[in-house]
Each structure stands twice: as C-alpha cells, then as structure tokens.
PDB file of N, CA and C in Angstrom:
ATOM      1  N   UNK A   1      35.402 -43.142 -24.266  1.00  0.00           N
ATOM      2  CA  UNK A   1      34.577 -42.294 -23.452  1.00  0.00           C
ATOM      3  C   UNK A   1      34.829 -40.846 -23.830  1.00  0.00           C
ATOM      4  N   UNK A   2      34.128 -39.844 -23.481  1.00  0.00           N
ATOM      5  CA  UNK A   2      33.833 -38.413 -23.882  1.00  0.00           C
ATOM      6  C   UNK A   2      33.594 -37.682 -22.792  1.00  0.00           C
ATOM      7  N   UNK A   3      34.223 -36.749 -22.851  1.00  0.00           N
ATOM      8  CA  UNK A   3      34.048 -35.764 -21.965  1.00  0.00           C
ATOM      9  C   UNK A   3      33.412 -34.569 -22.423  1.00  0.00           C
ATOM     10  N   UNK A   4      32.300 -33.704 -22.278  1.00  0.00           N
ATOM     11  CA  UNK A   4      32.220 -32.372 -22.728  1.00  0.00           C
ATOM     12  C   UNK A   4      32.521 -31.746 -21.688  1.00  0.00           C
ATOM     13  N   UNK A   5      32.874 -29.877 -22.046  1.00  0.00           N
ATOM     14  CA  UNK A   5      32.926 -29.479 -21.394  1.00  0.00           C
ATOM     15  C   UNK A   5      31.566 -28.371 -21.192  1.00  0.00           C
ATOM     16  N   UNK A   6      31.259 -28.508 -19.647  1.00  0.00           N
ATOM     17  CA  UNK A   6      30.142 -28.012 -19.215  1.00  0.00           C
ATOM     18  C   UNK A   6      29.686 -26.647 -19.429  1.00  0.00           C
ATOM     19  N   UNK A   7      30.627 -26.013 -20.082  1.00  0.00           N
ATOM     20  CA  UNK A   7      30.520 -24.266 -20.211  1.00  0.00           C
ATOM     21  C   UNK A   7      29.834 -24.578 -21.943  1.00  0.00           C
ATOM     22  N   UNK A   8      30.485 -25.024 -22.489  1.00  0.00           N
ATOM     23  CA  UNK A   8      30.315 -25.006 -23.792  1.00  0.00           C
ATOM     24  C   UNK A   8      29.726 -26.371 -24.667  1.00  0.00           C
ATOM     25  N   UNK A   9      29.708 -27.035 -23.706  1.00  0.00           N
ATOM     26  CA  UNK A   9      29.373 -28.559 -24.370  1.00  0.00           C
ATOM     27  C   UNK A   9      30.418 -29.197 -25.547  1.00  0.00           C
ATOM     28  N   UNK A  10      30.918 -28.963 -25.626  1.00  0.00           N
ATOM     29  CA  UNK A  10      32.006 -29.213 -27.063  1.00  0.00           C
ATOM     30  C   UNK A  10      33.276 -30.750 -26.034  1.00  0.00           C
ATOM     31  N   UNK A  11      33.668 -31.098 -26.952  1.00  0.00           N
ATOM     32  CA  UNK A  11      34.746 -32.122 -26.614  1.00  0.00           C
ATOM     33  C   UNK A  11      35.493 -31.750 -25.527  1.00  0.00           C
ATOM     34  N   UNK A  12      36.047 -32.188 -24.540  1.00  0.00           N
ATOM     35  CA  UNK A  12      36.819 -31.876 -23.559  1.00  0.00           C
ATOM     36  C   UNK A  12      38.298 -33.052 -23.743  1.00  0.00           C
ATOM     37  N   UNK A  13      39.330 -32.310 -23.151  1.00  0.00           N
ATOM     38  CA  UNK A  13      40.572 -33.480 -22.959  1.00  0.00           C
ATOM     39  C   UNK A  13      40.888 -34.234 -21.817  1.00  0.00           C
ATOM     40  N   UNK A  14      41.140 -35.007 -21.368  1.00  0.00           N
ATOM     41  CA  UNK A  14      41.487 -35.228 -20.483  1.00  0.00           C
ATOM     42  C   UNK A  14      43.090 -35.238 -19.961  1.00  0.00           C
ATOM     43  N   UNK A  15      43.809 -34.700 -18.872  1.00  0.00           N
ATOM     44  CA  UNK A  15      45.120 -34.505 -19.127  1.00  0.00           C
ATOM     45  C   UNK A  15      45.480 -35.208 -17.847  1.00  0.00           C
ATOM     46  N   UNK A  16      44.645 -35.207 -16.652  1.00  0.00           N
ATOM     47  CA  UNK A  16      45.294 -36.288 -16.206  1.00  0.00           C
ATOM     48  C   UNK A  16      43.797 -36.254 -14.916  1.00  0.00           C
ATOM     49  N   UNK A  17      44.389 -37.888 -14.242  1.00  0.00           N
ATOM     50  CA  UNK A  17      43.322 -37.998 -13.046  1.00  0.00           C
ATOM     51  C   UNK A  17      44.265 -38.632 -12.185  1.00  0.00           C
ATOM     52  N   UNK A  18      42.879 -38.385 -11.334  1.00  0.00           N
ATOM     53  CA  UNK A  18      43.334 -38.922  -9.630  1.00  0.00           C
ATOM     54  C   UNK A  18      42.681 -39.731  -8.847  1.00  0.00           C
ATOM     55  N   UNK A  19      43.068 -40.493  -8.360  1.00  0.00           N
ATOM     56  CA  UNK A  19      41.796 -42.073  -8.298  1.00  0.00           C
ATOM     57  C   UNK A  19      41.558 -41.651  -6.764  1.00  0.00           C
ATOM     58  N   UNK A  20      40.470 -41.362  -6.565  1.00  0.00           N
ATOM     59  CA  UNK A  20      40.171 -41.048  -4.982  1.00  0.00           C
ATOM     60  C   UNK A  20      39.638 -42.560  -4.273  1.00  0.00           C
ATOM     61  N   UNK A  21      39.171 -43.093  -5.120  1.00  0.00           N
ATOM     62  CA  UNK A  21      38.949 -44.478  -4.182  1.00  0.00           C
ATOM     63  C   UNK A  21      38.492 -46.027  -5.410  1.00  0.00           C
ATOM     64  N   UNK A  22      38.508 -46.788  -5.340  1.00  0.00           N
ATOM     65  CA  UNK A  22      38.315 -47.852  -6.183  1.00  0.00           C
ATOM     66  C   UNK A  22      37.458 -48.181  -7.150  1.00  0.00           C
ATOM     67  N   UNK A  23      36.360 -47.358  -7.028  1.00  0.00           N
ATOM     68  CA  UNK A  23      35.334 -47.490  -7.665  1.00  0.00           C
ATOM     69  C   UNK A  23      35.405 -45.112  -7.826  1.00  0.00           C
ATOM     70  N   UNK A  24      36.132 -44.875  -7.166  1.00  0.00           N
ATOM     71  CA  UNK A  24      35.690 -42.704  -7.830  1.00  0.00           C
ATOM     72  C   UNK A  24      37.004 -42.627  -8.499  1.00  0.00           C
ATOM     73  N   UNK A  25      37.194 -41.829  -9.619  1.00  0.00           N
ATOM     74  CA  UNK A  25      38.156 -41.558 -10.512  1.00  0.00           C
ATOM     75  C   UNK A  25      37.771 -39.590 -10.425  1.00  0.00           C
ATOM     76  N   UNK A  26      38.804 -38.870 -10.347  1.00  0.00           N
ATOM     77  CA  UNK A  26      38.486 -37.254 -10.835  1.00  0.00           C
ATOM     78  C   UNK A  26      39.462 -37.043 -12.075  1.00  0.00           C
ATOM     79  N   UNK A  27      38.684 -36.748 -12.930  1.00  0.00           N
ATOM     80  CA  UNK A  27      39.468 -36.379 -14.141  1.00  0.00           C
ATOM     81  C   UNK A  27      39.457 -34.763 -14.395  1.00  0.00           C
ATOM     82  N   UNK A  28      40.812 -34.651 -14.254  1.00  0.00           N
ATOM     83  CA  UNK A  28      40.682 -32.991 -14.695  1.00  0.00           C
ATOM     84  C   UNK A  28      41.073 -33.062 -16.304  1.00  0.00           C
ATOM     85  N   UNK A  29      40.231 -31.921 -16.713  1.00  0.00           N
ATOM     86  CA  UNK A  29      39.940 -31.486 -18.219  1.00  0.00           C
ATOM     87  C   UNK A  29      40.098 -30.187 -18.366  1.00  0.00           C
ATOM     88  N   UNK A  30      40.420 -29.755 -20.282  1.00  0.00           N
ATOM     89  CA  UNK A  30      40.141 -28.449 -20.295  1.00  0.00           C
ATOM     90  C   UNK A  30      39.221 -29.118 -21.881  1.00  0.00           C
ATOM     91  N   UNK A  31      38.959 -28.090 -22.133  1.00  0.00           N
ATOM     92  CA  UNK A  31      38.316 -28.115 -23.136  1.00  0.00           C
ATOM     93  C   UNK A  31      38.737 -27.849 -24.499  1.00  0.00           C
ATOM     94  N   UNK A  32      38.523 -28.013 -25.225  1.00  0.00           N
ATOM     95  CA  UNK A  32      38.840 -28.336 -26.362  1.00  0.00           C
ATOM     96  C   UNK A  32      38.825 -26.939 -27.613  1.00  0.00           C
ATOM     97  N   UNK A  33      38.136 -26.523 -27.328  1.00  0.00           N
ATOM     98  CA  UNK A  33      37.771 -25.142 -28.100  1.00  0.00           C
ATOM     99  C   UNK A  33      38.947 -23.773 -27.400  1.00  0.00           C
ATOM    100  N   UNK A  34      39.535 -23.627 -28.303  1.00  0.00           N
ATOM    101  CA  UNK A  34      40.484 -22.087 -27.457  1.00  0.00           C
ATOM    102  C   UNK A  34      39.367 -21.036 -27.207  1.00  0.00           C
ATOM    103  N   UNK A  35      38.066 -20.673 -27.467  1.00  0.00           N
ATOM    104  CA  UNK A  35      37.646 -19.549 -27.979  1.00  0.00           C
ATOM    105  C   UNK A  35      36.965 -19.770 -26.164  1.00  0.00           C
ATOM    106  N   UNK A  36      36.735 -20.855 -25.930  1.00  0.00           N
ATOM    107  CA  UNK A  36      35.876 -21.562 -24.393  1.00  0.00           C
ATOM    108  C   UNK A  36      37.310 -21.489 -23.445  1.00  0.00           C
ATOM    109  N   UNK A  37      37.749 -22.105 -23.433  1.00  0.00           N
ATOM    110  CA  UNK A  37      39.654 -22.489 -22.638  1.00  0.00           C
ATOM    111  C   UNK A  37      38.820 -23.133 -21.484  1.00  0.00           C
ATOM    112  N   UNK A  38      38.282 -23.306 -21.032  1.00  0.00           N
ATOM    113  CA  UNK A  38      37.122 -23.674 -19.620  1.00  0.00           C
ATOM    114  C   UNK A  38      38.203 -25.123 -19.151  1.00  0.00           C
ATOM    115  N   UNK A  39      38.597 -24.939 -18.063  1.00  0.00           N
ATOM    116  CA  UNK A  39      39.249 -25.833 -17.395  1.00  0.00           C
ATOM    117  C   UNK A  39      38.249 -26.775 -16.504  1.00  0.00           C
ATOM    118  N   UNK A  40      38.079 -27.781 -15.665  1.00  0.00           N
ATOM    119  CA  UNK A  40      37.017 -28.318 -14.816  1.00  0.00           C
ATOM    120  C   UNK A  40      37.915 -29.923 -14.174  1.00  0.00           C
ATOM    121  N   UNK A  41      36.956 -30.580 -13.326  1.00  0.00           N
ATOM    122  CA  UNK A  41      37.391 -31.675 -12.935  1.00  0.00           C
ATOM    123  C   UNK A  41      35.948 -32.368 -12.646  1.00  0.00           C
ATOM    124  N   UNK A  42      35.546 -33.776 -13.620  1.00  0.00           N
ATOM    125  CA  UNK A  42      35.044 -34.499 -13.510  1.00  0.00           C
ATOM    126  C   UNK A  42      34.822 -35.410 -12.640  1.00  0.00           C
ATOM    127  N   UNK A  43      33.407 -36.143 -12.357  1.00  0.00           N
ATOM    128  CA  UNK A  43      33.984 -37.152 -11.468  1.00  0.00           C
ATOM    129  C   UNK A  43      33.930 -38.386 -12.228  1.00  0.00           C
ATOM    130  N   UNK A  44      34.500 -39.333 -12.202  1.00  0.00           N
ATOM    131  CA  UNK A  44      34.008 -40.802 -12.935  1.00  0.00           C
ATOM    132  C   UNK A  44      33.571 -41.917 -11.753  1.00  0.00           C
ATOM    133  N   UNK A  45      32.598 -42.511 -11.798  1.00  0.00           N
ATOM    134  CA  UNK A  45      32.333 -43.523 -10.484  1.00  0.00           C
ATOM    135  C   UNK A  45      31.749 -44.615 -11.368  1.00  0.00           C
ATOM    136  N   UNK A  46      32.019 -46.142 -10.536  1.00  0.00           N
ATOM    137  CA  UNK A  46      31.962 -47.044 -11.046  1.00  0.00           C
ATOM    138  C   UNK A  46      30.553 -47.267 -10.034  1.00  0.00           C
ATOM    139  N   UNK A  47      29.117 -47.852 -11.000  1.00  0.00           N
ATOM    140  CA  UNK A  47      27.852 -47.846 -10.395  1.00  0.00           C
ATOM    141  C   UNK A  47      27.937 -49.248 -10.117  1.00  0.00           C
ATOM    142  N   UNK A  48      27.827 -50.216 -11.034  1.00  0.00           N
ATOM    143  CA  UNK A  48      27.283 -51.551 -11.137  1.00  0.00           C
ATOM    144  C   UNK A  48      27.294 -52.929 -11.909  1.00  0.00           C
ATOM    145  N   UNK A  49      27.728 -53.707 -11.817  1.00  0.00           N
ATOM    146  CA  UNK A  49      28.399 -54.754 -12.719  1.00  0.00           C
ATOM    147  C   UNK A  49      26.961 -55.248 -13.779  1.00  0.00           C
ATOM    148  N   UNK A  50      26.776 -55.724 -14.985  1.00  0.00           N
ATOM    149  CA  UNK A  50      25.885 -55.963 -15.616  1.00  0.00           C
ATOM    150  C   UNK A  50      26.069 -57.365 -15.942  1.00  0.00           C
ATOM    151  N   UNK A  51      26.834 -57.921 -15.810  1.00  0.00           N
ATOM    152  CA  UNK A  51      27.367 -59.260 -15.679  1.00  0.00           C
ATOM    153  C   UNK A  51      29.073 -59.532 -15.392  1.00  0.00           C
ATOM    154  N   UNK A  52      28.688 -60.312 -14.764  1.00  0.00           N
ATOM    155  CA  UNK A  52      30.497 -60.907 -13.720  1.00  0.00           C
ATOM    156  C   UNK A  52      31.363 -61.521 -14.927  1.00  0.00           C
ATOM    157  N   UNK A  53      32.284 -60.866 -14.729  1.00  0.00           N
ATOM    158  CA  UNK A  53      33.527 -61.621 -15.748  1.00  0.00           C
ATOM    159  C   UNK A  53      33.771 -63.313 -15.539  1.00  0.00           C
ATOM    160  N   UNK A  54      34.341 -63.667 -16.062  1.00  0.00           N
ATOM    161  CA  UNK A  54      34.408 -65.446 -16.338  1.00  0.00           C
ATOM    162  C   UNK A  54      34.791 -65.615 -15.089  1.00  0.00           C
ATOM    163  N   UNK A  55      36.015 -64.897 -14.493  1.00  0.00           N
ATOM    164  CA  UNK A  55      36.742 -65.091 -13.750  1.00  0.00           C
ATOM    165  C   UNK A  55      35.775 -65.258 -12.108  1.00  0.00           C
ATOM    166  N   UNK A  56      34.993 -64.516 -12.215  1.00  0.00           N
ATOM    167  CA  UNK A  56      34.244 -64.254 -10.989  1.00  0.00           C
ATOM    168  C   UNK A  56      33.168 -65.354 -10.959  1.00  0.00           C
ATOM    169  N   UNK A  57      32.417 -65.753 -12.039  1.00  0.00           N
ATOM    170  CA  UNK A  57      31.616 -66.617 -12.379  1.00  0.00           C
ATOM    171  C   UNK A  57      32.036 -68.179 -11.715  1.00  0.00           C
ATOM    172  N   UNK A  58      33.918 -68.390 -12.436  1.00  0.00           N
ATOM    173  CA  UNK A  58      34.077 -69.517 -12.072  1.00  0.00           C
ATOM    174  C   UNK A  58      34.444 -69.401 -10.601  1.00  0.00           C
ATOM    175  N   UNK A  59      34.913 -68.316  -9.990  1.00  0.00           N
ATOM    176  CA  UNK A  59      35.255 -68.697  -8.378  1.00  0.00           C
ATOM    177  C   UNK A  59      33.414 -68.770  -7.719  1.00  0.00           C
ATOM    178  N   UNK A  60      32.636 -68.021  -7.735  1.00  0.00           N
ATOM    179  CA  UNK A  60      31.673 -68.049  -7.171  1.00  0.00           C
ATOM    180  C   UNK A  60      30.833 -69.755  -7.595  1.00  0.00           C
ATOM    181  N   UNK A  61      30.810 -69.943  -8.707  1.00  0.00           N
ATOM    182  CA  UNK A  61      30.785 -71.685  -8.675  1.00  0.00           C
ATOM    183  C   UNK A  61      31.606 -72.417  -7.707  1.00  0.00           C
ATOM    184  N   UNK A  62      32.940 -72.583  -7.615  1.00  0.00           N
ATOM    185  CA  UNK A  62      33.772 -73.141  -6.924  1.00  0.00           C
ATOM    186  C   UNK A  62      33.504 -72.638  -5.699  1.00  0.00           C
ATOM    187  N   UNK A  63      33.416 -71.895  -5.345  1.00  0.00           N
ATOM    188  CA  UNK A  63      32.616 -71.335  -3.587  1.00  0.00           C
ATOM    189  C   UNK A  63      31.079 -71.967  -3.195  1.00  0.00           C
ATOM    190  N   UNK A  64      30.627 -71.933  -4.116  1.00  0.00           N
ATOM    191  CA  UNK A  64      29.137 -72.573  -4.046  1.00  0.00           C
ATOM    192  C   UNK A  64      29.446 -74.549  -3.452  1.00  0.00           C
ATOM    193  N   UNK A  65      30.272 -74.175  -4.966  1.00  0.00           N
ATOM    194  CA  UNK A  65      30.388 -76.567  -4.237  1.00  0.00           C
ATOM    195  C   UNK A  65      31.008 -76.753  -3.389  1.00  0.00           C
ATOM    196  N   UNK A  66      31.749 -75.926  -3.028  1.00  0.00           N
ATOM    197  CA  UNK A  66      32.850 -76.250  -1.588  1.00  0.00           C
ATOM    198  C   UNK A  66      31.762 -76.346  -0.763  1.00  0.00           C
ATOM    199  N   UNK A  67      30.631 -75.414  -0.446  1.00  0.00           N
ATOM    200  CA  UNK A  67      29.977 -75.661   0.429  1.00  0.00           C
ATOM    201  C   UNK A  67      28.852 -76.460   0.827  1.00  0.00           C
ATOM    202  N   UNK A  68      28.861 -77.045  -0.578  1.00  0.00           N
ATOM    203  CA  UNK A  68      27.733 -78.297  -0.614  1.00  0.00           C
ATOM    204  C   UNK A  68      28.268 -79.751   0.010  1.00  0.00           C
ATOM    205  N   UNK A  69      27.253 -80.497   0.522  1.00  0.00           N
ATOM    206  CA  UNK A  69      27.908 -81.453   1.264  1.00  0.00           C
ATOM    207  C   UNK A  69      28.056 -82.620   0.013  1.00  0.00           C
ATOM    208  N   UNK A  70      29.354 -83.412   0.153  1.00  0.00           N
ATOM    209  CA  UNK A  70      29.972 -84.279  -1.055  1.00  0.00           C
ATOM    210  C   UNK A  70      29.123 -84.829  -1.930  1.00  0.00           C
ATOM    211  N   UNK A  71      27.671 -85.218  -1.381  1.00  0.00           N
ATOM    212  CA  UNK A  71      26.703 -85.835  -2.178  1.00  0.00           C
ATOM    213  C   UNK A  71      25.743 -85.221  -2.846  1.00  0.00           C
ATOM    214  N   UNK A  72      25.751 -83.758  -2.745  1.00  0.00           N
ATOM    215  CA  UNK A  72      24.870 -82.638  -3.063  1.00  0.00           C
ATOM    216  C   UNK A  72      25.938 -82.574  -3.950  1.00  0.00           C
ATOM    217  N   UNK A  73      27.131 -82.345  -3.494  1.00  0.00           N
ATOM    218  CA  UNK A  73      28.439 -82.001  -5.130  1.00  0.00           C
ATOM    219  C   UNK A  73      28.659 -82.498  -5.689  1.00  0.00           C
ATOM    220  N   UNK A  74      28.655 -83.579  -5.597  1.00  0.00           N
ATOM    221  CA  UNK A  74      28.327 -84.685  -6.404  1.00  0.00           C
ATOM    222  C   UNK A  74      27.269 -84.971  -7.561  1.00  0.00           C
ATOM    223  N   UNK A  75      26.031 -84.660  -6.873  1.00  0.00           N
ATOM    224  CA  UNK A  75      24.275 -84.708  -7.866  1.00  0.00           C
ATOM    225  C   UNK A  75      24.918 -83.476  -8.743  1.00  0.00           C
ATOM    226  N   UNK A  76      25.050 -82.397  -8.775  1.00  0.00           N
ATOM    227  CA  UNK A  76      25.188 -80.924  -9.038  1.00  0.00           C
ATOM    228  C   UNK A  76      26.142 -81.079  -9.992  1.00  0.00           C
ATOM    229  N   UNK A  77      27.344 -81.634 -10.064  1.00  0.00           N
ATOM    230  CA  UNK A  77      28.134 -81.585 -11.323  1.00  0.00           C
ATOM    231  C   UNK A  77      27.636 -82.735 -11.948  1.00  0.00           C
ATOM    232  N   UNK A  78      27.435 -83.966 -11.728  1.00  0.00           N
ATOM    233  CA  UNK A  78      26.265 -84.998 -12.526  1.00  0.00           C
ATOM    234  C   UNK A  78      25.253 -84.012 -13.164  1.00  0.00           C
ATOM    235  N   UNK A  79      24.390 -83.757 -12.570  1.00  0.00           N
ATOM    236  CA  UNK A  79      23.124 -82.924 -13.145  1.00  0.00           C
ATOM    237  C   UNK A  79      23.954 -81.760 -14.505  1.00  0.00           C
ATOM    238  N   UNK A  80      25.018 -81.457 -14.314  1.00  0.00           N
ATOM    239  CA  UNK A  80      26.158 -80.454 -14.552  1.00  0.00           C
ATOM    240  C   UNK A  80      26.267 -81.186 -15.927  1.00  0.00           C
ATOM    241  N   UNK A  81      27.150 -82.055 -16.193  1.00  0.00           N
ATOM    242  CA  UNK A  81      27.291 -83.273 -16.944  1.00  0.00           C
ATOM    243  C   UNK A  81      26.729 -84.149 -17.999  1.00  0.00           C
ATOM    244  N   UNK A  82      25.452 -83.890 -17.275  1.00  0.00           N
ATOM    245  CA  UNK A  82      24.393 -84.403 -18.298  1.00  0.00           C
ATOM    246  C   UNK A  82      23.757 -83.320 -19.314  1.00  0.00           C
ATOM    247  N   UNK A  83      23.859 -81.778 -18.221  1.00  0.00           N
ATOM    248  CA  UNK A  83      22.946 -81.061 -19.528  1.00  0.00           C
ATOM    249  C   UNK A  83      24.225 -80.477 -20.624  1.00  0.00           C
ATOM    250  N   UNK A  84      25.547 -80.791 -20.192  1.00  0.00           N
ATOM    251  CA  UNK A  84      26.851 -80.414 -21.321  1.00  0.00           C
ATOM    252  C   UNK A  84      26.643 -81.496 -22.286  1.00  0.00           C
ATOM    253  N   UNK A  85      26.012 -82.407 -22.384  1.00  0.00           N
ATOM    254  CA  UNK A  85      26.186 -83.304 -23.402  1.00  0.00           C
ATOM    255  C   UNK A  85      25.047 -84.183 -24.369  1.00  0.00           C
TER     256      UNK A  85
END
C-alpha cells in the first residue's frame, strides 16, 4: 500500500499507527521529500469483504446444516455428494 503525501503528492512513510477501532486504522506519516517535510495522519478503514475466506465459508455451511432438520441434511450433503463426483 502507498501513501502520498497530500501537500505534495509524492511517496509518504509511514512511522507508526493507532488502531481506533476494528475495522479504522490512523496512520501517521511524513513525507518523503525533505524539500515538502509535510507531516499528516491518515485514516485507513476497512469497507467490505469481496469474498469470505475458507474459514468463514466453511463455518457458515456448518451453521446452515445444523439448522436444517436431519432429513433436509441429509438430501443437502447427498445432493452435495453427487455433484463432487
């Protein structure tokens, strides 16, 4: 990832951050150019997943059949079964 800095547009550093909440990150920066020195603090925020990691994929399956009744979970990994092979 890249930071510019907003005075000058040129590369920025990052030297350290501060996680304000789980999804907001503030990154303070200076910039990269001595001739600019422009110090600042970014925000970074996490918007939106574009697809669920494996991990999430397989619990939200396993949450799904728990709640199907035994013979519905049953058809569903059959039906499951047949198109793996």
């Amino acid at each position: 990832m890249r930071v510019e800095c907003p005075a000058c547009f040129k590369p920025a550093v990052v030297s350290s951050r501060r996680r304000m909440s789980e999804q907001v990150t503030n990154l303070y920066c200076s910039c990269s150019d001595p001739e600019c020195g422009a110090t600042f603090v970014s925000t970074l925020s996490f918007s939106h997943i574009l697809s669920p990691s494996r991990g999430q994929s397989q619990n939200m399956l396993v949450e799904w059949l728990a709640k199907l009744s035994p013979k519905d979970r049953e058809d569903a990994i059959s039906r499951a079964n047949q198109g793996l092979t």
